[in-house]
N, C-alpha and C. Protein backbone atom coordinates (compact mmCIF):
# COMPACT_ATOMS: atom_id res chain seq x y z
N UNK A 1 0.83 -1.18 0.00
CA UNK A 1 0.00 0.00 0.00
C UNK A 1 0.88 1.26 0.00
N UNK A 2 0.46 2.29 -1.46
CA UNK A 2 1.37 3.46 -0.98
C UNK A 2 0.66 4.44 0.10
N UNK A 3 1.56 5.54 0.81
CA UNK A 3 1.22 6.31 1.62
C UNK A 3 1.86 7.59 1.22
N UNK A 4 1.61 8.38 1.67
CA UNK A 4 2.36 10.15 1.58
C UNK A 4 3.28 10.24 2.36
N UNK A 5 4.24 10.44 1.83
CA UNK A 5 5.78 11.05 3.27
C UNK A 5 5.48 12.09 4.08
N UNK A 6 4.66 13.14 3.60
CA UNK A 6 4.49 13.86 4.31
C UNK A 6 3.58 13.93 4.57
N UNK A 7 3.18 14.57 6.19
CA UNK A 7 1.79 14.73 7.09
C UNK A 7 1.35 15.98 6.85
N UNK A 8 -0.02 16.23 6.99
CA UNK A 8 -0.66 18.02 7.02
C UNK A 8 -0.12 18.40 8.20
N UNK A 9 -0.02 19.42 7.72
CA UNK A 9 0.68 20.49 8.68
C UNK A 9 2.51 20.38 9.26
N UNK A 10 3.06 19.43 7.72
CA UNK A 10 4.28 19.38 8.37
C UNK A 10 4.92 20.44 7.33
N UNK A 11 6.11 21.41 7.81
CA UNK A 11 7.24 22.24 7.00
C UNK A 11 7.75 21.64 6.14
N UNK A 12 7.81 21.76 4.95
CA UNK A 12 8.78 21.51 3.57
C UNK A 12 9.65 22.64 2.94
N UNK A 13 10.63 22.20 2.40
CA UNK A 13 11.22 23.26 1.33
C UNK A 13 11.02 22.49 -0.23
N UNK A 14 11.01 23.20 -1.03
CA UNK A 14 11.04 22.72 -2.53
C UNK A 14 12.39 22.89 -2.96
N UNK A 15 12.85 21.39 -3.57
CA UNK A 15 14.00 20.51 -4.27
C UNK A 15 13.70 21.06 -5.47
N UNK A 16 13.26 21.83 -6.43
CA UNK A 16 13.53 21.75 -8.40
C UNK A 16 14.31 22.95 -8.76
N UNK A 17 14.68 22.30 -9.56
CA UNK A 17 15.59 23.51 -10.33
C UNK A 17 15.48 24.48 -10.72
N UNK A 18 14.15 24.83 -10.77
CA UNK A 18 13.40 26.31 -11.49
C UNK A 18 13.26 27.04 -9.78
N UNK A 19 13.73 27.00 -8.80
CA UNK A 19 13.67 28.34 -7.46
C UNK A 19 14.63 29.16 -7.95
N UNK A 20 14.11 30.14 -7.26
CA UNK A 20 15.23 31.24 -7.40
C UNK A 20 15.98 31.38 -6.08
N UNK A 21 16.85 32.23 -6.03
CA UNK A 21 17.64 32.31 -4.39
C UNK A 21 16.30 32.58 -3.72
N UNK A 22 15.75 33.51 -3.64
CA UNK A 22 14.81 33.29 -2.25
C UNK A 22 13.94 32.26 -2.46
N UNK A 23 13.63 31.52 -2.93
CA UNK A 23 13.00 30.17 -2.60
C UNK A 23 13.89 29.25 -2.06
N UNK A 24 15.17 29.51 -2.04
CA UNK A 24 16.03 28.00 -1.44
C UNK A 24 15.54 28.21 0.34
N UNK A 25 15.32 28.98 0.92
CA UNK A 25 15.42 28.82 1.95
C UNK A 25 13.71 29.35 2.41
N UNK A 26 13.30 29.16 1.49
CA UNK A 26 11.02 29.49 1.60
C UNK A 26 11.16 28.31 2.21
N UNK A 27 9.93 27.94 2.75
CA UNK A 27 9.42 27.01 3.98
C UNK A 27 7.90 27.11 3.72
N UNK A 28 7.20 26.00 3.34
CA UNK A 28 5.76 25.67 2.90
C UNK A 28 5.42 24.71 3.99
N UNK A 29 4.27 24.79 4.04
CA UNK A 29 3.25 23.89 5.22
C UNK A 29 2.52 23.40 4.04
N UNK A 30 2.13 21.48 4.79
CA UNK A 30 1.50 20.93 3.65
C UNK A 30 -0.41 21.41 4.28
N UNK A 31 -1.37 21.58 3.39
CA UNK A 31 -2.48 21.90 4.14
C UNK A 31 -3.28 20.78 2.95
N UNK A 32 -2.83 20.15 2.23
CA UNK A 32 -3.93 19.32 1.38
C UNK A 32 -2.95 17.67 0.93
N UNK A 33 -3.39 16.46 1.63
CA UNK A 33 -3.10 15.40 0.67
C UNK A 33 -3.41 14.96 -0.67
N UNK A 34 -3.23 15.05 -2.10
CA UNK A 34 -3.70 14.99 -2.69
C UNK A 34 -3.40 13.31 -3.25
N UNK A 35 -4.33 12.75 -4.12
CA UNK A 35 -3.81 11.43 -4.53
C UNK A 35 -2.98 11.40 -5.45
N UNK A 36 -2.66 10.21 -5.74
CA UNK A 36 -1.53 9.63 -6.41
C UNK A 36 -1.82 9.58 -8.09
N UNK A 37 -0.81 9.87 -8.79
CA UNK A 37 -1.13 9.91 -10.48
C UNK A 37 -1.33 8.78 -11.14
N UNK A 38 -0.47 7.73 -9.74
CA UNK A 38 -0.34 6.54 -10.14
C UNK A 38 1.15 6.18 -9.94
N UNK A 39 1.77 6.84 -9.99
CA UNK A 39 3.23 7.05 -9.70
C UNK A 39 4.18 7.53 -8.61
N UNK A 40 3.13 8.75 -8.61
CA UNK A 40 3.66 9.44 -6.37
C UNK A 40 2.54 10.38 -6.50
N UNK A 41 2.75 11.00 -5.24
CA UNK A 41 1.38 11.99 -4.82
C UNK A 41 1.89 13.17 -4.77
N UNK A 42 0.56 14.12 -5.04
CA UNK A 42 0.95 15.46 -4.63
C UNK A 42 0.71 16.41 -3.36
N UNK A 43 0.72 17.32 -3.42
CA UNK A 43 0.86 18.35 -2.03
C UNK A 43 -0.07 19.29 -2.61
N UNK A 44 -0.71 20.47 -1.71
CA UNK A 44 -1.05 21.30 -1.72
C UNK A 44 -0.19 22.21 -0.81
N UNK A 45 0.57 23.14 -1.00
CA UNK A 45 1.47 23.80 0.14
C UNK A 45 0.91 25.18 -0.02
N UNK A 46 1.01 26.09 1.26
CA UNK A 46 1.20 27.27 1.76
C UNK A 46 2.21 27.77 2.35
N UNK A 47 2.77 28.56 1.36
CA UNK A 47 3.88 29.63 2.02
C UNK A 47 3.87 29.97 3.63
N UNK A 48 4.49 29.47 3.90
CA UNK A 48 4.72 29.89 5.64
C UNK A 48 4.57 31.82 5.31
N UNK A 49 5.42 32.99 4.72
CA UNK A 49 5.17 34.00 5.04
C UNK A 49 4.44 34.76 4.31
N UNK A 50 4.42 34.75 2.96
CA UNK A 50 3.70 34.95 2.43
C UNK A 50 1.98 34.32 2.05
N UNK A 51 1.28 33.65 2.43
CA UNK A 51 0.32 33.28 2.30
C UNK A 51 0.01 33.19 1.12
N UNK A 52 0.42 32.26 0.07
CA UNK A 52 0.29 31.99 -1.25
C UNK A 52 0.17 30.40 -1.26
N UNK A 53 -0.60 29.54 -1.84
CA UNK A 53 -0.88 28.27 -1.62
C UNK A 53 -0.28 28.12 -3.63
N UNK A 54 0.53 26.42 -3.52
CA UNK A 54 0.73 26.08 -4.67
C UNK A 54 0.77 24.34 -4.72
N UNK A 55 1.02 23.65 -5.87
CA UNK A 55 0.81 22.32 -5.69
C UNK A 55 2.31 21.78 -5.85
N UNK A 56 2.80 20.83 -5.25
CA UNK A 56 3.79 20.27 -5.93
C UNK A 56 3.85 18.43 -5.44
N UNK A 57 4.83 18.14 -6.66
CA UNK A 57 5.25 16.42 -6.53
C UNK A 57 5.91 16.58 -5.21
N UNK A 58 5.95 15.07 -4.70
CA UNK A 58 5.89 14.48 -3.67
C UNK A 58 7.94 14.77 -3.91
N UNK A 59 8.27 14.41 -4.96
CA UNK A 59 9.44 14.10 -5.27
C UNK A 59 10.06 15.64 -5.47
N UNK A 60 9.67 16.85 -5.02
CA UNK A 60 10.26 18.16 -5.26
C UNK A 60 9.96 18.52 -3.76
N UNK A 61 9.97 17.57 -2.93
CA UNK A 61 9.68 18.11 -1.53
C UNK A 61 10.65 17.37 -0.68
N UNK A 62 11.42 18.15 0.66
CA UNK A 62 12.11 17.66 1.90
C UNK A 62 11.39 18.13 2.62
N UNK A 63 11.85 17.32 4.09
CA UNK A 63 11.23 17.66 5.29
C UNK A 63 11.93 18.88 5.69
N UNK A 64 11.40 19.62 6.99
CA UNK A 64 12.44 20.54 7.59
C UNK A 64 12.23 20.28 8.65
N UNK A 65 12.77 19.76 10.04
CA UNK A 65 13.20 20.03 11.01
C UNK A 65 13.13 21.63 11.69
N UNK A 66 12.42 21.78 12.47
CA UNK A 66 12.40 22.99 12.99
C UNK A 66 12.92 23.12 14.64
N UNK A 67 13.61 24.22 14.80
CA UNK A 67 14.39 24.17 16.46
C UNK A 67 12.93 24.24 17.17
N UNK A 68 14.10 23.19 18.33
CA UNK A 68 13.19 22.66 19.60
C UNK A 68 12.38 21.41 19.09
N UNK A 69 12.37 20.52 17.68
CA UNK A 69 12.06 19.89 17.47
C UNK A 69 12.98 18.31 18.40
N UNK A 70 12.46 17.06 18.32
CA UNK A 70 13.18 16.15 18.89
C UNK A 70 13.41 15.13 18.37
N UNK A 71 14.16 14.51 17.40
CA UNK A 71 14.29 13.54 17.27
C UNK A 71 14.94 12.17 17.70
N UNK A 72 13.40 11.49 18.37
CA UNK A 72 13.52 10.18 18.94
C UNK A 72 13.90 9.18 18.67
N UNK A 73 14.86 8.51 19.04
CA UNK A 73 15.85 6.90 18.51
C UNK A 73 14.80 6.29 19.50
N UNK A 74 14.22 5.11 18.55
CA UNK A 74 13.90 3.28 19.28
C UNK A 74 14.56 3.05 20.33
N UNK A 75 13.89 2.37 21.31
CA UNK A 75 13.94 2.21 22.65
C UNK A 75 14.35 0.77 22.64
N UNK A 76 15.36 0.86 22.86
CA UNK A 76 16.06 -0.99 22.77
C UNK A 76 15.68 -1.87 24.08
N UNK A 77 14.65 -1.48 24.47
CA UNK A 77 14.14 -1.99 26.20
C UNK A 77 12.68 -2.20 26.02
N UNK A 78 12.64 -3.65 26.72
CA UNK A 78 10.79 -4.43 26.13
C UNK A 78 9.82 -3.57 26.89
């Protein structure tokens, strides 16, 4: 079964070659799962500062880590 990598409401930056310098470091919130083409899924994102919503592939998106975030290692104890 496929699934989406990313959750609503998690931070992304956009991976494609067509940003300009200020998009390398823009920061989008996902606000829509969209389905699959058949191949991967898409996004619905909103500009974190500007309030502009756009669509993109699953495959033109990273996560971002944001401070004060935590990332938890498996608990090797039953």
């Amino acid at each position: 079964m496929e699934f989406h990598h990313f959750a609503l409401g998690q931070v992304v930056r956009l991976m494609t070659r067509e940003r300009t310098a200020s998009d390398k470091l823009a920061k989008y919130r996902v606000t829509r799962l969209l389905p699959s083409d058949g191949a991967e899924f898409r996004y619905c994102l909103e500009h974190e500062e500007f309030l502009f919503s756009r669509l993109a592939w699953e495959r033109d998106l990273i996560g971002v880590i944001l401070p004060g975030w935590r990332v938890e290692s498996p608990s090797n104890t039953p």
